[in-house]
C-alpha atoms as a PDB file:
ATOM      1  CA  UNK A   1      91.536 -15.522 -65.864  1.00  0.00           C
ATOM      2  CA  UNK A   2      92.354 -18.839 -64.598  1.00  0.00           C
ATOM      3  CA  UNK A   3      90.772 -18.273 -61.622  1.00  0.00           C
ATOM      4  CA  UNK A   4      87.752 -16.585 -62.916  1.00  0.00           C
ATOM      5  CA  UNK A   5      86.843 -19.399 -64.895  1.00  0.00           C
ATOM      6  CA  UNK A   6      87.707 -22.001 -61.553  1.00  0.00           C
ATOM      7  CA  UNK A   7      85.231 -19.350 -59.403  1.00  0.00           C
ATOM      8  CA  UNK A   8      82.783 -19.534 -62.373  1.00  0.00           C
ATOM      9  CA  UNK A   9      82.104 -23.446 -62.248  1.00  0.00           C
ATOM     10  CA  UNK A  10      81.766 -23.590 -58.478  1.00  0.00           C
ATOM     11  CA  UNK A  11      79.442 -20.686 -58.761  1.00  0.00           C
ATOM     12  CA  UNK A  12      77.580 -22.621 -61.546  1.00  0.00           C
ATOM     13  CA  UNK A  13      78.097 -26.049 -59.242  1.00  0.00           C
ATOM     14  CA  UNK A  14      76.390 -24.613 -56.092  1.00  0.00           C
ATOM     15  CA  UNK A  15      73.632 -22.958 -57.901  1.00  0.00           C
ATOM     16  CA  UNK A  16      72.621 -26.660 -59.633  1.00  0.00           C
ATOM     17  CA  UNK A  17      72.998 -28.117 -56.212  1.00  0.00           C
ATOM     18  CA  UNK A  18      70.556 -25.321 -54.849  1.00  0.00           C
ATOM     19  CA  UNK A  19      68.330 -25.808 -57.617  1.00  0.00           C
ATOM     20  CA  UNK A  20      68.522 -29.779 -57.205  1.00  0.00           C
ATOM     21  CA  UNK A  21      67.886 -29.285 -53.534  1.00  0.00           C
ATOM     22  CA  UNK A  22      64.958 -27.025 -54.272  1.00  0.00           C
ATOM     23  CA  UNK A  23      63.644 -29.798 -56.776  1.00  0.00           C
ATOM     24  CA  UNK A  24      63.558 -32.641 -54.014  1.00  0.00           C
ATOM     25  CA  UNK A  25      62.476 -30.322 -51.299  1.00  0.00           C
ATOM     26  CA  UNK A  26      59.316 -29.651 -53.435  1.00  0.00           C
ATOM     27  CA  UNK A  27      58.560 -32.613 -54.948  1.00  0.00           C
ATOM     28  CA  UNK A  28      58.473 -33.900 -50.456  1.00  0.00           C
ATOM     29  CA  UNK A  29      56.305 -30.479 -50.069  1.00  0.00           C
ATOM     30  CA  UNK A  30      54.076 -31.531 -52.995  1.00  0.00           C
ATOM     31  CA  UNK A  31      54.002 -35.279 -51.565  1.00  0.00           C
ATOM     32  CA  UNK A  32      53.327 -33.958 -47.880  1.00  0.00           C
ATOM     33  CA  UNK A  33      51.013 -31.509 -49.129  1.00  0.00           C
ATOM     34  CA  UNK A  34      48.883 -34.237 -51.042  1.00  0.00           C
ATOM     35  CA  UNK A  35      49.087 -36.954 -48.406  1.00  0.00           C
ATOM     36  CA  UNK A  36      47.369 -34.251 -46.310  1.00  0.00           C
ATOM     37  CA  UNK A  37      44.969 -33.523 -48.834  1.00  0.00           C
ATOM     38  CA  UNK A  38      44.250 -37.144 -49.171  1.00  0.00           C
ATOM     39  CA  UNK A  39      44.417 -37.488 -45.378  1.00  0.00           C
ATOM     40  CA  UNK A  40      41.696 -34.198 -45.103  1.00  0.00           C
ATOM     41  CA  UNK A  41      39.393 -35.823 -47.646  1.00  0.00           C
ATOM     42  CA  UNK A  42      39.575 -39.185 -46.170  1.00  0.00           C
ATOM     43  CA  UNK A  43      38.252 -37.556 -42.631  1.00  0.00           C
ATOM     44  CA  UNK A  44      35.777 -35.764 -44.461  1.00  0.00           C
ATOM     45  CA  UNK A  45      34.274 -38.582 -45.878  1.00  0.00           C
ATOM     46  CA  UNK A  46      34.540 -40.581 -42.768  1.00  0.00           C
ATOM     47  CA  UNK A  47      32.660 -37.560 -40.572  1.00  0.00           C
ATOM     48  CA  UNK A  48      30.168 -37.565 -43.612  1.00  0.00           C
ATOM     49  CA  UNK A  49      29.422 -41.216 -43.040  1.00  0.00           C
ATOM     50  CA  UNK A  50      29.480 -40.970 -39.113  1.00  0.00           C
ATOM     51  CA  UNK A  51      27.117 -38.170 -39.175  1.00  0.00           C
ATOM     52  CA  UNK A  52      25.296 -40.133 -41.490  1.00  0.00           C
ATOM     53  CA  UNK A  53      24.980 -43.037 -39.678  1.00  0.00           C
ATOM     54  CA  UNK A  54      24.435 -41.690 -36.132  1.00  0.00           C
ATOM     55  CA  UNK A  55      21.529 -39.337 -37.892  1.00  0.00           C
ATOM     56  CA  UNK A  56      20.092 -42.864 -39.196  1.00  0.00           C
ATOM     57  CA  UNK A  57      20.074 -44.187 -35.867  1.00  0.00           C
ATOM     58  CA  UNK A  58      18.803 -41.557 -33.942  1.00  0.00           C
ATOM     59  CA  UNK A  59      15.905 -41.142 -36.184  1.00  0.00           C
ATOM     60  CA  UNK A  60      15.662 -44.907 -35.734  1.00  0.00           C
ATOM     61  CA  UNK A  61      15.352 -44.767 -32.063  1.00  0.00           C
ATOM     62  CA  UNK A  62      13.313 -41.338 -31.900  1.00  0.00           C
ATOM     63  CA  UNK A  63      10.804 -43.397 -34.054  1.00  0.00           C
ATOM     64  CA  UNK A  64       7.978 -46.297 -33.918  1.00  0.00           C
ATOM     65  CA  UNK A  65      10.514 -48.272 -35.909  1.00  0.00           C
ATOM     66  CA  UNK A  66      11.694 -51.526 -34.831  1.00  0.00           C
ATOM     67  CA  UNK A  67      14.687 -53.573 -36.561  1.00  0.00           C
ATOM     68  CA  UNK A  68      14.542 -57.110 -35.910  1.00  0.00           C
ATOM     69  CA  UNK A  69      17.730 -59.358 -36.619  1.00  0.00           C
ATOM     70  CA  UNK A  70      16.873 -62.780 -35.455  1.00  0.00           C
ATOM     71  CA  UNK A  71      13.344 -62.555 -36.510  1.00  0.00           C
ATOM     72  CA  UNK A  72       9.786 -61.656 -35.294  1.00  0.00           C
ATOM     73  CA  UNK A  73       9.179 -61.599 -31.449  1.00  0.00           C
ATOM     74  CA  UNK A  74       6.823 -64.255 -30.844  1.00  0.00           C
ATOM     75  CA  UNK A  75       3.516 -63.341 -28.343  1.00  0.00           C
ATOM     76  CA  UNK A  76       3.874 -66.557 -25.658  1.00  0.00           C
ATOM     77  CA  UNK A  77       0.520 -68.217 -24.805  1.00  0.00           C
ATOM     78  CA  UNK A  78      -0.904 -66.541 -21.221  1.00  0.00           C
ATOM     79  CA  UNK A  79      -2.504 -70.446 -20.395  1.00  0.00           C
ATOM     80  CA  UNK A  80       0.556 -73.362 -20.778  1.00  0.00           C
ATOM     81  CA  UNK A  81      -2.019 -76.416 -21.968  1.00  0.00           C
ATOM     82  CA  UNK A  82      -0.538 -79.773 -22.095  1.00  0.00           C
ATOM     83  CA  UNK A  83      -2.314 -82.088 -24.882  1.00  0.00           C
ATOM     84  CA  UNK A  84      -5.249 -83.352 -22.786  1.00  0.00           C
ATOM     85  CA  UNK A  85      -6.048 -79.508 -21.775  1.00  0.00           C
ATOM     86  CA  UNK A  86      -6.049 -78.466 -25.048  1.00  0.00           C
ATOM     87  CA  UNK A  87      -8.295 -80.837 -26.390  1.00  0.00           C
ATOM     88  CA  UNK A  88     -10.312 -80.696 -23.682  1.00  0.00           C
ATOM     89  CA  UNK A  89     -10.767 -77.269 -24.277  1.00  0.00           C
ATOM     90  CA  UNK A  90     -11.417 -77.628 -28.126  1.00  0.00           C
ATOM     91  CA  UNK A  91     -14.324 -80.187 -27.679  1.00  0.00           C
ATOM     92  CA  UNK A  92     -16.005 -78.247 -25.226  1.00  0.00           C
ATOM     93  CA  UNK A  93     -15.716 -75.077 -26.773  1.00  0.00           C
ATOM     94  CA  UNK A  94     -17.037 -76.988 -30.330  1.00  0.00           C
ATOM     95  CA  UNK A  95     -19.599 -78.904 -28.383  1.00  0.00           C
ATOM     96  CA  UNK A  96     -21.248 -76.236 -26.526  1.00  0.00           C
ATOM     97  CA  UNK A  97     -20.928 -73.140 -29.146  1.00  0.00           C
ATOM     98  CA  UNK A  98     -20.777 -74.708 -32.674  1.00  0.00           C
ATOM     99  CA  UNK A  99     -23.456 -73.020 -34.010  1.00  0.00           C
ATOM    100  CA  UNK A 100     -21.807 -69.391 -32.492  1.00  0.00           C
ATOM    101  CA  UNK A 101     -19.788 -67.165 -34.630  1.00  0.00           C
ATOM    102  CA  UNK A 102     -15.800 -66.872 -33.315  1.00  0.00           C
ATOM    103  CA  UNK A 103     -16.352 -64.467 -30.516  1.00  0.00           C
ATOM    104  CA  UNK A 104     -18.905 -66.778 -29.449  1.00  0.00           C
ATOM    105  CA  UNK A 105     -16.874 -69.872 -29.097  1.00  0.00           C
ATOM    106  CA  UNK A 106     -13.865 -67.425 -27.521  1.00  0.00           C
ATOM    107  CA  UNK A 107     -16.737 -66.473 -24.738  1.00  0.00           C
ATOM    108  CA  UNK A 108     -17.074 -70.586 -24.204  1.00  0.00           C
ATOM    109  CA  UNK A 109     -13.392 -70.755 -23.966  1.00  0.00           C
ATOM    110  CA  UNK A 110     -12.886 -67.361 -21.544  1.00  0.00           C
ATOM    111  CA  UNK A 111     -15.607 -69.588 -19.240  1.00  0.00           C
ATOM    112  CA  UNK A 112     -13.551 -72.813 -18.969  1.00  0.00           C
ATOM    113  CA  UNK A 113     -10.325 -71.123 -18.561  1.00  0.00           C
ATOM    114  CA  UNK A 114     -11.797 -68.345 -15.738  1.00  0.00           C
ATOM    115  CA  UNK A 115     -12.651 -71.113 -13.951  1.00  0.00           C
ATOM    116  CA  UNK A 116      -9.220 -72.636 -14.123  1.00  0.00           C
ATOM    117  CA  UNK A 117      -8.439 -69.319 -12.616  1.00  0.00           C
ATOM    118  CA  UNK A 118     -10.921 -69.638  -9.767  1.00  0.00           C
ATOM    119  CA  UNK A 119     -10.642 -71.148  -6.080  1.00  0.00           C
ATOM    120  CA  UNK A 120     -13.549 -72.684  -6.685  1.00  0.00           C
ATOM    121  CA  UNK A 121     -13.075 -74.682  -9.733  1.00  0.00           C
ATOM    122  CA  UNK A 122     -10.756 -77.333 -10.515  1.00  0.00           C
ATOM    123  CA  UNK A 123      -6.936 -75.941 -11.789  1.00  0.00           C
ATOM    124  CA  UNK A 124      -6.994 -78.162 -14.789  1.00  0.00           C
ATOM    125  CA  UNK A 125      -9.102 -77.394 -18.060  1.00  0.00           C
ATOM    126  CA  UNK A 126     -10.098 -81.433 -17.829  1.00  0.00           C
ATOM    127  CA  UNK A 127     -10.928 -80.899 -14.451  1.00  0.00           C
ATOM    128  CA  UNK A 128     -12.971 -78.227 -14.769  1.00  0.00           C
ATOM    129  CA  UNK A 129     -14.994 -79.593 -18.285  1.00  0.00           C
ATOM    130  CA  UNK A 130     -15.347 -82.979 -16.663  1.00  0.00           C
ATOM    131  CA  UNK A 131     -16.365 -81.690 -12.897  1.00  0.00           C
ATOM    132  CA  UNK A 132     -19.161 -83.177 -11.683  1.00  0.00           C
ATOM    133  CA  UNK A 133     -21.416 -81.682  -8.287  1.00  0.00           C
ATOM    134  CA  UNK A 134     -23.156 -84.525  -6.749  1.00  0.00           C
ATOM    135  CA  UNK A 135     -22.916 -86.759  -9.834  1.00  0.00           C
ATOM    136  CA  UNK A 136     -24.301 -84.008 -12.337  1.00  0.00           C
ATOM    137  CA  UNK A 137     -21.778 -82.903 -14.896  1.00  0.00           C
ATOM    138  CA  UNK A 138     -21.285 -78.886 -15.164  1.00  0.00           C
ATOM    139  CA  UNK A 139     -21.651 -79.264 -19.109  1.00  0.00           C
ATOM    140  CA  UNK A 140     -24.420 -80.986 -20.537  1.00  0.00           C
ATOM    141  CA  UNK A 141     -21.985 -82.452 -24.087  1.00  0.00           C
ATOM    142  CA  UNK A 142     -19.952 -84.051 -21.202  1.00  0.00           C
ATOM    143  CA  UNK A 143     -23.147 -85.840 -19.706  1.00  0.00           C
ATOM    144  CA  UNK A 144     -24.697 -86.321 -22.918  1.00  0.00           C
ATOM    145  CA  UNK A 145     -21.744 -87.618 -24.492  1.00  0.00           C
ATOM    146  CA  UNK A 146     -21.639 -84.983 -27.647  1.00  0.00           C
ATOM    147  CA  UNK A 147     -18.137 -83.592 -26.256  1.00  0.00           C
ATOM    148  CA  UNK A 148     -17.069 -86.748 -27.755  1.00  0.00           C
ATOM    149  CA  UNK A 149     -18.833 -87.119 -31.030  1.00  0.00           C
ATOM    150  CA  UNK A 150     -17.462 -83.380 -32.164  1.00  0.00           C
ATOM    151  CA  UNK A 151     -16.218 -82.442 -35.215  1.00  0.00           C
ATOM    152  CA  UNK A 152     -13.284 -79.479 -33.972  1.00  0.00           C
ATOM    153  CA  UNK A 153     -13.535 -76.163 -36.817  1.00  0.00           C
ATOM    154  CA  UNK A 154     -10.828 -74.076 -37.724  1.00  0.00           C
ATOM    155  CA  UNK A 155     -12.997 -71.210 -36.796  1.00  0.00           C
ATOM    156  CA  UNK A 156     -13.499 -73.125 -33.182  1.00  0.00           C
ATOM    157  CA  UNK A 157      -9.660 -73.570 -33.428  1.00  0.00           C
ATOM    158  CA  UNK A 158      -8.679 -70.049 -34.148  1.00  0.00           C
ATOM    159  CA  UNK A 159     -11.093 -68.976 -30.668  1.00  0.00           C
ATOM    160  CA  UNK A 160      -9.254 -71.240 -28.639  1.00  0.00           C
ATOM    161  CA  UNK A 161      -5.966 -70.159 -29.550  1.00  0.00           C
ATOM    162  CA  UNK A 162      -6.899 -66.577 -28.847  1.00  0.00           C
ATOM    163  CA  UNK A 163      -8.010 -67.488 -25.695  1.00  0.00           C
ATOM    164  CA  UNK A 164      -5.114 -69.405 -24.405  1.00  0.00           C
ATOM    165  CA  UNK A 165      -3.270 -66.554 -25.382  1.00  0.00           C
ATOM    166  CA  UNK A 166      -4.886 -63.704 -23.335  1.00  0.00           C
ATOM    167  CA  UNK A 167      -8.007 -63.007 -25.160  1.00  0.00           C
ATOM    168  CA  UNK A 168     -10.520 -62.340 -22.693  1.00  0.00           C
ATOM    169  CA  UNK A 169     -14.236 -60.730 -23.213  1.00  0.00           C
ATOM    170  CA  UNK A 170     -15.963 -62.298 -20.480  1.00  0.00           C
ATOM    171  CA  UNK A 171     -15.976 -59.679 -18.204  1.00  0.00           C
ATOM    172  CA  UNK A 172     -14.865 -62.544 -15.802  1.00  0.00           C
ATOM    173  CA  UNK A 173     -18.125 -65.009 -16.499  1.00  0.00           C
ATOM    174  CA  UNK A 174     -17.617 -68.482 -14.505  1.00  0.00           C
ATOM    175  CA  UNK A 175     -21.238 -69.394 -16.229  1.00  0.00           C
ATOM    176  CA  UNK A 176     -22.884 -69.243 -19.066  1.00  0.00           C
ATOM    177  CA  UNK A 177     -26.445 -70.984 -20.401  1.00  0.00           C
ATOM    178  CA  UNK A 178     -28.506 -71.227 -23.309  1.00  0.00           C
ATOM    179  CA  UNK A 179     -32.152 -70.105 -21.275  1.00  0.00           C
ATOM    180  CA  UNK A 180     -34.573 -71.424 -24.505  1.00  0.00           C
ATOM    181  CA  UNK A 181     -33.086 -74.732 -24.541  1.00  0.00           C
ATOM    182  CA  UNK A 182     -33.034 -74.764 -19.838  1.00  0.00           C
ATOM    183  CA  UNK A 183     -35.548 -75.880 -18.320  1.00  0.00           C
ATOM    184  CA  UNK A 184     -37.518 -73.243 -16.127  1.00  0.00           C
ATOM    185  CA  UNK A 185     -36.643 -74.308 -12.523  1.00  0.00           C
ATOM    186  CA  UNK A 186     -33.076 -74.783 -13.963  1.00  0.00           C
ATOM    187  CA  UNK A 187     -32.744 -71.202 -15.076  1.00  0.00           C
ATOM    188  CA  UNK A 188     -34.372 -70.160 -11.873  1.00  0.00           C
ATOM    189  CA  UNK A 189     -31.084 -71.183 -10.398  1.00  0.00           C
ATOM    190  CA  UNK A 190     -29.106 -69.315 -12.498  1.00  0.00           C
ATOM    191  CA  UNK A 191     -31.271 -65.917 -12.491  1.00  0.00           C
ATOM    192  CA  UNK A 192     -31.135 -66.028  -8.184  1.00  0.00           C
ATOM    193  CA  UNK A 193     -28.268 -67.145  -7.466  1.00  0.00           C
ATOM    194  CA  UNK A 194     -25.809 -65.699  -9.791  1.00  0.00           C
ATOM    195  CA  UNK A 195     -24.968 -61.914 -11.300  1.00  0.00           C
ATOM    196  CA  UNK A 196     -26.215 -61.832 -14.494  1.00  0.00           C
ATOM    197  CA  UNK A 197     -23.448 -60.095 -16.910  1.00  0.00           C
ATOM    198  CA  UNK A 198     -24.059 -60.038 -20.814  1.00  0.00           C
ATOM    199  CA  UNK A 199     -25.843 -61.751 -23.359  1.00  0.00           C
ATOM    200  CA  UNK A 200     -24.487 -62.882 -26.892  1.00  0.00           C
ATOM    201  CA  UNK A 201     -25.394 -65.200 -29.502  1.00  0.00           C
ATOM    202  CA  UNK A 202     -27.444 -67.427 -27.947  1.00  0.00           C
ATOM    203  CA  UNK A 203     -26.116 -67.793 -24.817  1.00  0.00           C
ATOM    204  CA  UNK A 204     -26.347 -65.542 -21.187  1.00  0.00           C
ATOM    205  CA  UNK A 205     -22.988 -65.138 -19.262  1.00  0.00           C
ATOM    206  CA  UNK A 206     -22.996 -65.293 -15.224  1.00  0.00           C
ATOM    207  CA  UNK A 207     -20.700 -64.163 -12.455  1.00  0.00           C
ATOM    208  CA  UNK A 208     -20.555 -65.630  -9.174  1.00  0.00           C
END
């Protein structure tokens, strides 16, 4: 009996060692099991957000869209003016089309700076608005002193600028005159010796 009751409490002291064993080995199954679950829906969160993102982008770039950071992208001026230029420019432009609407003065301004352009003109804007062929100035404000006397618009303003930075209508003109206020034998000049392009406003625009 003695030994019964011996065999009896081992028995009874293996089987709470199993079942402690068991206890531990599931609670680390349970902890594995949820660290892979937490693991799992980590990942699937992360390839939810990747595919998210990399959808974003590619529509991005597959679009018109355009994401600036640092800014808008500023247009730079075609003509680099330093001051005298550029007020050269503005008085001649007011002098000779103030009474023209804006693409009139820009046609005044496409003139001057074509002829900047040209071999045959001076490279400067002052050079060319204050040229002179034997002693007779190329713009009558500049002979007649109005160039100076000028009072610049916005609207006069607003041409140049889009002008100096590209705007060009002229269809190339290196002339231009008002014919009611030229005298007939003047405007002779102009009608035989140069290609006649476009008229607007009040003035006619000339090739070479």
């Amino acid at each position: 009996m003695q030994y019964k009751k011996y065999g009896l409490v081992l028995l009874l002291s293996n089987l709470l060692v199993v079942t402690a064993w068991l206890c531990v080995r599931g609670v680390e199954i349970n902890t594995i099991a949820s660290r892979q679950a937490f693991r799992a829906s980590v990942m699937e969160d992360i390839a939810d957000f990747q595919e998210t993102s990399v959808s974003t982008v590619v529509q991005a770039a597959s679009s018109d869209q355009r994401v600036i950071h640092c800014g808008v992208l500023e247009k730079k001026p075609v003509y680099q003016l330093n001051d005298a230029d550029y007020e050269a420019l503005l008085k001649i432009v007011e002098a000779e089309a103030g009474g023209e609407d804006e693409n009139g003065k820009l046609l005044v301004a496409n003139v001057v700076l074509n002829r900047v352009n040209s071999n045959i003109f001076p490279d400067t804007v002052t050079g060319v608005v204050y040229q002179k062929e034997f002693g007779v100035c190329q713009f009558s404000p500049v002979s007649d002193g109005r160039i100076n006397r000028v009072r610049v618009s916005e609207e006069t303003r607003r041409a140049v600028e889009r002008a100096v930075y590209g705007e060009d209508i002229s269809q190339g003109a290196l002339y231009f005159v008002a014919r009611r206020a030229v005298a007939p034998d003047r405007m002779q000049w102009f009608d035989n010796h140069l290609t006649w392009l476009f008229a607007y406003g009040g003035h006619e625009f000339f090739g070479s």
